[in-house]
Protein backbone atom coordinates (compact mmCIF):
# COMPACT_ATOMS: atom_id res chain seq x y z
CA UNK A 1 67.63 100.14 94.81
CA UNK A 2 71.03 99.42 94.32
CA UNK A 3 72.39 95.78 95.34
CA UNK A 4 75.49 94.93 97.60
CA UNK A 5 77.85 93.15 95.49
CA UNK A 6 80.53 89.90 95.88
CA UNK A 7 83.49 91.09 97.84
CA UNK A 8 85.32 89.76 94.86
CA UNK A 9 83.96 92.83 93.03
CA UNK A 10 84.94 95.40 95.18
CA UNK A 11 88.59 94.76 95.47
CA UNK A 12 90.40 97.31 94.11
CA UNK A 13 91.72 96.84 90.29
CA UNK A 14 95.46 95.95 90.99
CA UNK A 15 94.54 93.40 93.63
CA UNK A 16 92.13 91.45 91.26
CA UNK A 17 94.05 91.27 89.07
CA UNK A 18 97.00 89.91 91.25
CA UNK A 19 94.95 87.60 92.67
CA UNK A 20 94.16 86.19 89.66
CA UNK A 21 97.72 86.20 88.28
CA UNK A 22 99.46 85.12 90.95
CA UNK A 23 96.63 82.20 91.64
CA UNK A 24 95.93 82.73 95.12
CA UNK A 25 92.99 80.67 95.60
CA UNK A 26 94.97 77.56 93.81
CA UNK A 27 97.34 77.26 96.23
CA UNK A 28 95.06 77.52 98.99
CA UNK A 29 93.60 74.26 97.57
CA UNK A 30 96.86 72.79 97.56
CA UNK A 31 97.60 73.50 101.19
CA UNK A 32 94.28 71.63 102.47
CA UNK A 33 92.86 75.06 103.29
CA UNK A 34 88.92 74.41 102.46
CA UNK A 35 85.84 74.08 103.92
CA UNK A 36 82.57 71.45 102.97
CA UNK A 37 80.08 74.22 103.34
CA UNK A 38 79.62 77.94 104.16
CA UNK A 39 81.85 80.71 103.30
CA UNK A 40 84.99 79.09 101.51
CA UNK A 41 88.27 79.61 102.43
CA UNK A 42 89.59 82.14 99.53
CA UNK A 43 86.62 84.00 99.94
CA UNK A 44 87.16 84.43 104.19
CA UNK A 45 91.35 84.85 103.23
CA UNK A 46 90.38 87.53 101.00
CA UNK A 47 88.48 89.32 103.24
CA UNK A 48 91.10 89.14 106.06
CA UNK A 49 93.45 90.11 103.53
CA UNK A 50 91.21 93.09 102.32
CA UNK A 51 91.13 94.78 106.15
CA UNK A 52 94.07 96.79 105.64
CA UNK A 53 93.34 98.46 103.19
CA UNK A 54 89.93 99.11 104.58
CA UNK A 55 92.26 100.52 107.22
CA UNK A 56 89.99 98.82 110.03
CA UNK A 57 89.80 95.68 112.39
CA UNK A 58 88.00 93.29 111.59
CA UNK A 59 85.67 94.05 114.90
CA UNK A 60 85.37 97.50 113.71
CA UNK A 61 84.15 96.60 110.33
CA UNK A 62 81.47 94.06 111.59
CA UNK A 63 80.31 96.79 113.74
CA UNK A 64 80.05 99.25 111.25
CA UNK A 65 77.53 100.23 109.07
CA UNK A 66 78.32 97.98 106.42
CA UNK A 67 78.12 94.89 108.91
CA UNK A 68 75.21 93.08 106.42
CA UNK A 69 77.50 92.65 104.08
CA UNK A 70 80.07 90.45 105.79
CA UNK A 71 79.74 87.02 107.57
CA UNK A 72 79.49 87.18 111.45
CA UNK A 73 82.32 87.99 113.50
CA UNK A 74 82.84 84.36 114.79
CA UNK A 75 82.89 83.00 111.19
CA UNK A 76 86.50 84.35 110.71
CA UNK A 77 87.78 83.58 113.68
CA UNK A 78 86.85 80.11 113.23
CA UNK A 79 88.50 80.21 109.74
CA UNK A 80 91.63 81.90 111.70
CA UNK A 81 91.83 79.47 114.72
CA UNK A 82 91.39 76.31 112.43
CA UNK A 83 94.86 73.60 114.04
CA UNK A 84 94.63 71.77 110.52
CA UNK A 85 95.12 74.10 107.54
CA UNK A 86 98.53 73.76 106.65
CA UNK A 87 99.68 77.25 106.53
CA UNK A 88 103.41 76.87 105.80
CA UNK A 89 102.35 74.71 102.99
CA UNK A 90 100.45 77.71 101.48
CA UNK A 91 103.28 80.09 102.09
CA UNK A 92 106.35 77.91 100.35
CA UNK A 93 103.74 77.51 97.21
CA UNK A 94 102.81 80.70 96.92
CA UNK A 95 106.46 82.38 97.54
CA UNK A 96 108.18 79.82 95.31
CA UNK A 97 105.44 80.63 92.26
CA UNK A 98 106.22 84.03 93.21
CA UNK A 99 109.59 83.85 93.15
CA UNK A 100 109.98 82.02 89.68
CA UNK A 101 107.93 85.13 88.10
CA UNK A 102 110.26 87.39 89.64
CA UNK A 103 113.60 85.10 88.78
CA UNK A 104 112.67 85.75 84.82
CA UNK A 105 112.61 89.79 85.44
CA UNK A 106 116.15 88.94 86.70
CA UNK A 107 119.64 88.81 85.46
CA UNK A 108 121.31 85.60 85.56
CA UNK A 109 124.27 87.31 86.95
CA UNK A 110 122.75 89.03 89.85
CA UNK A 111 123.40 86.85 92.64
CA UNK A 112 120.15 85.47 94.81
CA UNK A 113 120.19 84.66 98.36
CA UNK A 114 118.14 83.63 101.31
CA UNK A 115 118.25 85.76 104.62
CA UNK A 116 117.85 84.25 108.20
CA UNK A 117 116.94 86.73 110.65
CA UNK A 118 114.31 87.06 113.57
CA UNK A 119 112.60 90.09 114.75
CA UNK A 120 110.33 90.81 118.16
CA UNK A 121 106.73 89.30 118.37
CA UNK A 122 105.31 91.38 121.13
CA UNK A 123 102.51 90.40 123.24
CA UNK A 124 103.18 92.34 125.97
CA UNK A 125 99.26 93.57 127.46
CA UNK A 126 98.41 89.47 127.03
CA UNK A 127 98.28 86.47 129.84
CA UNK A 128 96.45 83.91 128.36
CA UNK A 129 98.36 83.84 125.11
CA UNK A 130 98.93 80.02 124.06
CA UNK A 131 102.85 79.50 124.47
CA UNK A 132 104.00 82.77 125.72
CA UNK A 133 107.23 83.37 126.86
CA UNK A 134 109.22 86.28 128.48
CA UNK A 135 111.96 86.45 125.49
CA UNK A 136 114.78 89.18 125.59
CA UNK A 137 115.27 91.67 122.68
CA UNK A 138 118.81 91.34 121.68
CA UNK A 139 118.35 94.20 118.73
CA UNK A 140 117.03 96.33 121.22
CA UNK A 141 119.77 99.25 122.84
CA UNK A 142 117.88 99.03 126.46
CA UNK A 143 118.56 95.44 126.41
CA UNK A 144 114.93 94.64 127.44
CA UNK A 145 112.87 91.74 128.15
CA UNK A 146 108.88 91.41 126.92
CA UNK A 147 106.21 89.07 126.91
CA UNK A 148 105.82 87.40 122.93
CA UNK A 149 107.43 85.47 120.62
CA UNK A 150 110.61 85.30 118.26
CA UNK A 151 109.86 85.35 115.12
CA UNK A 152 112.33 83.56 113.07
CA UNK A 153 111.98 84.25 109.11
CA UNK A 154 113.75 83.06 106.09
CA UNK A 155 113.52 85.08 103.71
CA UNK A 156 115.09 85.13 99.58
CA UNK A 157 116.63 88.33 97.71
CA UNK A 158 117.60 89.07 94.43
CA UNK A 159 118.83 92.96 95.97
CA UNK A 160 115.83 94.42 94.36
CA UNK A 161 113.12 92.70 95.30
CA UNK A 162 112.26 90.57 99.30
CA UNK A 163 109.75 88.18 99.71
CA UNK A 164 109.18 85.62 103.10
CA UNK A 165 109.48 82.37 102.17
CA UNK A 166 108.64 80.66 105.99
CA UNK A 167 108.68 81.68 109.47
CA UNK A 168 108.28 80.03 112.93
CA UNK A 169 107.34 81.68 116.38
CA UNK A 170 109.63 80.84 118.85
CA UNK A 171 108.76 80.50 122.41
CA UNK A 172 111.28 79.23 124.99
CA UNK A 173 110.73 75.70 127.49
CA UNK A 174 112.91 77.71 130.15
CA UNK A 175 110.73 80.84 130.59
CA UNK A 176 107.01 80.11 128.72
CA UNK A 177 104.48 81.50 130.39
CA UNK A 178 101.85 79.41 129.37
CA UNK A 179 102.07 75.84 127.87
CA UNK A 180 100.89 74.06 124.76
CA UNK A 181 97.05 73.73 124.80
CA UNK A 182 95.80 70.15 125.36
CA UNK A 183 92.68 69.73 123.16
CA UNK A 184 95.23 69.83 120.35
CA UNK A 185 95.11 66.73 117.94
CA UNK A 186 98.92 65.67 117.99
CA UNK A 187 98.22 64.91 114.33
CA UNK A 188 97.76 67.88 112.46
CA UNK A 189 99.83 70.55 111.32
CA UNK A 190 98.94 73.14 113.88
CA UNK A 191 100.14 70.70 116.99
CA UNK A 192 103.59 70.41 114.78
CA UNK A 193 104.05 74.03 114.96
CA UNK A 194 103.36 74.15 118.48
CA UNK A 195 106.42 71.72 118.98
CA UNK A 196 108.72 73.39 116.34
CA UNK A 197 108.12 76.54 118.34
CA UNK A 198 109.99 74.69 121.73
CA UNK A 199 113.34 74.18 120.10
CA UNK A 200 116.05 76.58 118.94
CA UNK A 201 116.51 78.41 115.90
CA UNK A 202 119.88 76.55 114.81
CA UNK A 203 118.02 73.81 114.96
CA UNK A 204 114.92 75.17 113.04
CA UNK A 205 117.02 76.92 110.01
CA UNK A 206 118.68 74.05 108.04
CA UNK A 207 115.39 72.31 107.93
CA UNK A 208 113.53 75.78 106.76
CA UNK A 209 116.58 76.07 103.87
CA UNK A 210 116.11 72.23 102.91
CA UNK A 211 112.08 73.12 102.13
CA UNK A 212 112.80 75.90 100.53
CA UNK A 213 115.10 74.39 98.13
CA UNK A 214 112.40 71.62 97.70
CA UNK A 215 110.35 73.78 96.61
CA UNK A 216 112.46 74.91 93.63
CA UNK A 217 113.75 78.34 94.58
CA UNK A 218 117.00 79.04 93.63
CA UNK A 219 120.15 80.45 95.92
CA UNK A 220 123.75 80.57 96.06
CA UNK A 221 124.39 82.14 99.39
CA UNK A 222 122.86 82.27 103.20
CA UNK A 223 123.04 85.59 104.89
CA UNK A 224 123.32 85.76 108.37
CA UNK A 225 124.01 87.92 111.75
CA UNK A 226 126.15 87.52 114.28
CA UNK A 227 123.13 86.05 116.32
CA UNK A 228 123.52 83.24 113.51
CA UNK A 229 126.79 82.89 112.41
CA UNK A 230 128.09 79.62 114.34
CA UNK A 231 130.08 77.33 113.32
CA UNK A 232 127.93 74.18 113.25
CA UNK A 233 125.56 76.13 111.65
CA UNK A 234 127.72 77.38 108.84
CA UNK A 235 128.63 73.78 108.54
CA UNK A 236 125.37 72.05 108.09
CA UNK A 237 124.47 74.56 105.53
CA UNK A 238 127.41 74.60 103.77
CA UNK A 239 126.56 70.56 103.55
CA UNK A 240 123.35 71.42 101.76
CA UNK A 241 125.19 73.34 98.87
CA UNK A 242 125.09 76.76 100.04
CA UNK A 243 127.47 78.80 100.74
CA UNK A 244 127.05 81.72 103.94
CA UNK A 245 128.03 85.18 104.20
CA UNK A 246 127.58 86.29 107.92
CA UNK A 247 128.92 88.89 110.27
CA UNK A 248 130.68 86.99 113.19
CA UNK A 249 131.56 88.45 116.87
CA UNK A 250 134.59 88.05 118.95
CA UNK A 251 133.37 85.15 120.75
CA UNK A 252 134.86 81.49 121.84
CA UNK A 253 135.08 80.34 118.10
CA UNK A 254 138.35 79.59 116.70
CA UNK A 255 140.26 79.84 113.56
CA UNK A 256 143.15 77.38 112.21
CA UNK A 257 145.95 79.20 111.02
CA UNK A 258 149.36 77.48 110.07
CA UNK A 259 148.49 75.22 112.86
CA UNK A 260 147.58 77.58 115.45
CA UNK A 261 143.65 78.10 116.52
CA UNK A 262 143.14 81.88 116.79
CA UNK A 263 140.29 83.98 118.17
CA UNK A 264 139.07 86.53 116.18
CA UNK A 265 141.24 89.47 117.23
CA UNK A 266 144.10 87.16 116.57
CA UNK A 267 143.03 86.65 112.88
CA UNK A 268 142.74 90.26 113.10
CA UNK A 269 146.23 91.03 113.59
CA UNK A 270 147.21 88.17 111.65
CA UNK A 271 145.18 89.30 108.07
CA UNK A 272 146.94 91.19 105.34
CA UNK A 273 146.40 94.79 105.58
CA UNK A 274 144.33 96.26 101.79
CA UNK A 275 145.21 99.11 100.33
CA UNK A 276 143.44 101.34 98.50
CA UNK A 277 140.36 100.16 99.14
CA UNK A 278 138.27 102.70 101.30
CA UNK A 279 136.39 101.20 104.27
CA UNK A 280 137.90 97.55 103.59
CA UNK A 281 141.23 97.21 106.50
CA UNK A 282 142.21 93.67 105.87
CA UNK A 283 141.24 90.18 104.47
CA UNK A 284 142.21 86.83 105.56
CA UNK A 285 141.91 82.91 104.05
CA UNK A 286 141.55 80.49 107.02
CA UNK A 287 139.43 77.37 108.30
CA UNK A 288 137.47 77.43 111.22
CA UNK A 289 137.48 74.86 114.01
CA UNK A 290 135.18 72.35 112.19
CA UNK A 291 137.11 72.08 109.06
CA UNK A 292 135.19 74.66 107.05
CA UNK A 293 137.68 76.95 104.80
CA UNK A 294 136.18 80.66 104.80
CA UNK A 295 137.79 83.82 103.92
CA UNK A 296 136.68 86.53 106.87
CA UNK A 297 137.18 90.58 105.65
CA UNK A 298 137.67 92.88 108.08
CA UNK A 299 135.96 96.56 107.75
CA UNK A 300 135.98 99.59 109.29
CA UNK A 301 132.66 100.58 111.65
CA UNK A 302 130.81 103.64 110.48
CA UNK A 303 129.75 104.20 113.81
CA UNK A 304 132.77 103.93 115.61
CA UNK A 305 136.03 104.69 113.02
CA UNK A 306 138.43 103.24 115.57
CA UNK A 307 136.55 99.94 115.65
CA UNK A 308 136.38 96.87 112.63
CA UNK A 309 133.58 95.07 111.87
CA UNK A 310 134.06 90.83 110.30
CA UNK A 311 132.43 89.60 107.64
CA UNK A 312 133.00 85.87 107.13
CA UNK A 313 132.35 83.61 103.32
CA UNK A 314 132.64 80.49 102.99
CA UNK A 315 132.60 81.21 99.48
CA UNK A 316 136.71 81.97 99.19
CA UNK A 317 136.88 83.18 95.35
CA UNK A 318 134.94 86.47 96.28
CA UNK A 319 136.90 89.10 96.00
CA UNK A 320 136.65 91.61 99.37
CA UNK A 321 134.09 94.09 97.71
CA UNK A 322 131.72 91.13 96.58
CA UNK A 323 131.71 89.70 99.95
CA UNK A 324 130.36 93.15 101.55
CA UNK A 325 128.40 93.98 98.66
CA UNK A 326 126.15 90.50 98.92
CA UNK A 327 126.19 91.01 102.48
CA UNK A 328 124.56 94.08 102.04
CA UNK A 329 121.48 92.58 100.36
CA UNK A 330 120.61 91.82 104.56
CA UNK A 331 119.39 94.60 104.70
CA UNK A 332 115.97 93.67 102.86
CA UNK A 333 114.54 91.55 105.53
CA UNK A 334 114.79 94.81 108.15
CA UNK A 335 112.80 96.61 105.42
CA UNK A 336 110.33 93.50 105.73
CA UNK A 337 110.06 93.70 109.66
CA UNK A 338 109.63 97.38 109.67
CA UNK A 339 107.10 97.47 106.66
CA UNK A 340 105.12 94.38 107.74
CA UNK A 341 104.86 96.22 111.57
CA UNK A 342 104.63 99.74 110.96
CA UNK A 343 102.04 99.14 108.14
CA UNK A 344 100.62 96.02 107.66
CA UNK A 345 99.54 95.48 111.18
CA UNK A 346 101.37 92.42 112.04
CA UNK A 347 100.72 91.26 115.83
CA UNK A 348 98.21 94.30 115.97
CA UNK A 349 95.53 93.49 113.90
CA UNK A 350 93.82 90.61 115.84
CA UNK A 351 94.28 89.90 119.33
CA UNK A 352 93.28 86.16 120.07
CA UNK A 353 95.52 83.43 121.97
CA UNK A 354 95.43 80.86 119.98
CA UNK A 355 98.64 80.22 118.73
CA UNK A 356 96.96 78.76 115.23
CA UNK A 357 95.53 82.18 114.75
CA UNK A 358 99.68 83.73 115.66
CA UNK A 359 100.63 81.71 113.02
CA UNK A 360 97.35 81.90 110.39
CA UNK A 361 97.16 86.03 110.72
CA UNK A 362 101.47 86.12 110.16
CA UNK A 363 100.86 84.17 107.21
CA UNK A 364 98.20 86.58 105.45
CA UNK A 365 100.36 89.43 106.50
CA UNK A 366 103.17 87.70 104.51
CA UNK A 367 100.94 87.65 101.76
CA UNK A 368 99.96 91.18 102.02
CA UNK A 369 103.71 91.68 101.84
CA UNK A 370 104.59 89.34 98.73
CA UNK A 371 101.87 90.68 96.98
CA UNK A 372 103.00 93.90 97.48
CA UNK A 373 106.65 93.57 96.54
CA UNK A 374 105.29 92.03 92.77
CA UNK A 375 103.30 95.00 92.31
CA UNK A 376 106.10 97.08 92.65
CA UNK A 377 108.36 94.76 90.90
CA UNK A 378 106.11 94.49 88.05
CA UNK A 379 105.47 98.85 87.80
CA UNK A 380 107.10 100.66 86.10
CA UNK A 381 106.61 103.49 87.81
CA UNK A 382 109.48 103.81 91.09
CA UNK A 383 106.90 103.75 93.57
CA UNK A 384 108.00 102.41 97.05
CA UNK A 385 105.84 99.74 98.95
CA UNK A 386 104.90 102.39 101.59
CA UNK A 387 103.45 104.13 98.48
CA UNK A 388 102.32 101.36 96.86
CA UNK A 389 99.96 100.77 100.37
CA UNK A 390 98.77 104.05 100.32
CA UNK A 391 97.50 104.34 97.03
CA UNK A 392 95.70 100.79 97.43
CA UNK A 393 94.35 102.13 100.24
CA UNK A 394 93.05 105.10 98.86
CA UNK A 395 91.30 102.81 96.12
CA UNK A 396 89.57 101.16 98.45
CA UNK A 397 87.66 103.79 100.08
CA UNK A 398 86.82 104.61 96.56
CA UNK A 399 85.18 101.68 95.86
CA UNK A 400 81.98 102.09 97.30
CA UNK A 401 80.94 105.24 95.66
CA UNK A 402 82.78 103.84 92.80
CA UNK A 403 80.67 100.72 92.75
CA UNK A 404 77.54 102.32 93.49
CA UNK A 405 78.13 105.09 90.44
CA UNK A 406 79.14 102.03 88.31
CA UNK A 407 75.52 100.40 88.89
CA UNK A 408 73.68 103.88 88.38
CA UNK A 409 75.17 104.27 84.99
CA UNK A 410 73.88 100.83 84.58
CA UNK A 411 70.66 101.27 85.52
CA UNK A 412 70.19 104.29 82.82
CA UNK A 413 71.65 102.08 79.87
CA UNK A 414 68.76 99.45 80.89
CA UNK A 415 66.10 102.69 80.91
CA UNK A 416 67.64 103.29 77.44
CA UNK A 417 66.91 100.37 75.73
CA UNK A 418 63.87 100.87 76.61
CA UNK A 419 63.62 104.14 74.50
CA UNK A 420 63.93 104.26 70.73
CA UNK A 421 67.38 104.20 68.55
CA UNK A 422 67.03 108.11 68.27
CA UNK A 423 66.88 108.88 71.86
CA UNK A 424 69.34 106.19 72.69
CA UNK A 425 71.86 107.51 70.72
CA UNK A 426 71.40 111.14 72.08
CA UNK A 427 71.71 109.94 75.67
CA UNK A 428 74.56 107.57 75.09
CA UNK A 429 76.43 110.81 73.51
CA UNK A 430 75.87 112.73 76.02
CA UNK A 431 76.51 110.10 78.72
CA UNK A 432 79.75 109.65 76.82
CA UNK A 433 81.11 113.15 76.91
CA UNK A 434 80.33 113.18 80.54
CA UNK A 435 82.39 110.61 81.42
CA UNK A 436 85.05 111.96 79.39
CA UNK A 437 85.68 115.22 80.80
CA UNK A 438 85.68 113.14 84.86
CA UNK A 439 89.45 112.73 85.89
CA UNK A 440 91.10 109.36 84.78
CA UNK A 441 90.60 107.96 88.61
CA UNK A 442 86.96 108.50 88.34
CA UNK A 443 86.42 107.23 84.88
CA UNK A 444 88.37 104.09 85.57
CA UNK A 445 85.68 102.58 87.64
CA UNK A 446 82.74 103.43 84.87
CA UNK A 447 81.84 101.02 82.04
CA UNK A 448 82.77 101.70 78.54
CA UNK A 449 79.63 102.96 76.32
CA UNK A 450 79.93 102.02 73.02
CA UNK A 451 77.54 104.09 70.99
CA UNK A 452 75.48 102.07 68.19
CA UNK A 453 75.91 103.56 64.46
């Protein structure tokens, strides 16, 4: 009879090895995330992890056929709803050792940033949801309102490769829906989240950049939005050594120039026109309202050619093509939202209302993601991360036939020794040749049989 084996054993063979590489379980330890007795924690974030690629929710797979083979249903969501592990603790460890592998693969000259942006949490079937809020989608072209969460991220970039560095789910004290839940201890991490997720996001970002930089990784420049790009902002991060490259909207803000405080379309008029340079119209040094200097370019909209778009630096020695060039590295973090909801499963895969399990699930699915991006950092082949999924994916329906060929083959090398050297060696040989002529997929799951001279 054949026996079930570890879950550890039947991941496939590029996310053991990842695992082990990038030390997962380690800093898992380090965030207080650990249990005195049952399942442990890596093994019950593994298996979370896993249900992806399984390509089924977790009360699917405990219904299933295979259901002996995992703890119950309530052991996870224990593990998910727990107020004390200290999941941003995990996720700056693990992004910043992530990040330092990926640094050496880079070029000193290639400029790294860190991108602010927040995306839609939807929760819009749920009532109960701990602090819910009716939040308005300002990405969205129907200028909607839904039921959920902001999700602010912060993100780093070398223009190659994304990974999340730390998050926060916003929810709003004007129109929550439901409140923070009382049995909370005030003294652990989870009841800190719960307050973070009251105030603002210019109030949350300069202290997300300050543990970020804490934690080692390196950065020269903050990209922003226009949803962002305010001046007191700007300010307090240009007071922690980093410069910002944002797009800014004609709004109240002002600009000093020779004396005179000018809106935007004033600067506009005021800029030197550029020649020569397609899509770039003009470029202007200045200093905002706070005292600030910045040097704001002005380029044409693709989407509307009788329209300019303004990119603002605080960083003045860029030339105008640098400016729009870094700014374009933005652009990873909508790759993140889009790949973390379309096919990791994020605010899909479980449905509970704690918010510890919001914030526990995000985290894993951030994980998912990082691990992800170093695999196809670290290829060589060009594969994307949607086909980078996929093929995981694929590996792990494979595994159980895999593992359960892996343990016949087994079973006939302990029959052989059994026999004598003669008959061993005939059986081996032919065992050998077998495996040979399988395709490389198939043969990549057997073990090696080394025949005895």
């Amino acid at each position: 009879m054949i026996k079930e084996k570890h879950l550890s054993e039947q991941l496939p063979n590029e996310l053991s090895a990842v695992f082990s590489e990038l030390q997962v379980s380690k800093h898992l330890r380090r965030a207080g995330i650990r249990k005195s007795f049952g399942f442990s924690c890596a093994y019950l974030f593994q298996l979370v992890f896993c249900l992806i690629f399984h390509q089924k929710k977790w009360f699917a797979l405990v219904t299933s056929k295979k259901n002996d083979c995992f703890p119950g249903k309530d052991t996870v969501y224990r593990f998910l709803n727990h107020s004390k592990f200290a999941w941003r603790k995990f996720l700056l460890h693990f992004s910043a050792a992530t990040i330092q592998k990926v640094s050496v693969l880079t070029s000193k000259d290639r400029p790294k940033v860190l991108i602010i942006d927040d995306s839609t949490f939807d929760r819009n079937r749920s009532k109960n949801v701990e602090l819910l809020a009716r939040c308005f989608d300002h990405a969205s072209l129907k200028m909607r309102f839904y039921k959920g969460f902001r999700m602010l991220t912060l993100g780093w970039s070398d223009g190659h490769t994304f990974m999340p560095i730390d998050f926060s789910l916003l929810s709003s004290k004007t129109s929550s829906i439901n409140g923070i839940n009382e049995e909370v201890d005030k003294r652990c991490s989870g009841y800190k989240r719960r307050t973070e997720a009251l105030q603002s996001a210019p109030d949350q970002i300069p202290a997300m950049i300050e543990r970020a930089l804490s934690k080692g990784i390196e950065a020269s420049y903050v990209l922003m939005d226009t949803w962002f790009t305010q001046q007191p902002l700007i300010k307090a991060i240009v007071e922690q050594g980093l410069d910002v490259i944002g797009m800014v909207k004609n709004a109240k803000q002002r600009y000093n120039v020779n004396g005179q405080m000018l809106s935007l379309k004033q600067l506009y008029r005021s800029a030197t026109p550029l020649q020569g340079k397609k899509g770039l119209l003009r470029s202007i040094t200045t200093t905002m309202a706070n005292g600030v200097p910045v040097k704001v370019v002005f380029v044409q909209n693709r989407n509307k050619k009788s329209e300019w778009l303004a990119i603002l630096s605080t960083d003045c020695t860029l030339s105008e093509q640098e400016i729009v060039r870094i700014y374009g590295i933005r652009w990873d973090i909508e790759v993140f939202f889009k790949t973390t909801k379309s096919l990791l499963r994020l605010q899909k895969e479980f449905q509970g209302r704690s918010y510890d399990l919001l914030i526990s699930h995000t985290t894993i699915v951030f994980t998912r993601y990082i691990v992800l991006s170093w695999q196809n950092r670290c290829h060589t082949d060009e594969r994307t991360l949607g086909g980078l999924f996929y093929d995981l994916c694929d590996e792990v329906n494979e595994l159980d036939w895999a593992v359960a060929l892996q343990q016949l083959i087994e079973l006939l090398q302990d029959v052989l020794k059994k026999t004598n050297k003669q008959t061993q060696q005939l059986l081996k040989n032919q065992l050998s040749h077998w495996i040979a002529g399988l395709p490389s997929y198939i043969s990549a799951y057997l073990p090696n049989l080394v025949c005895e001279s």
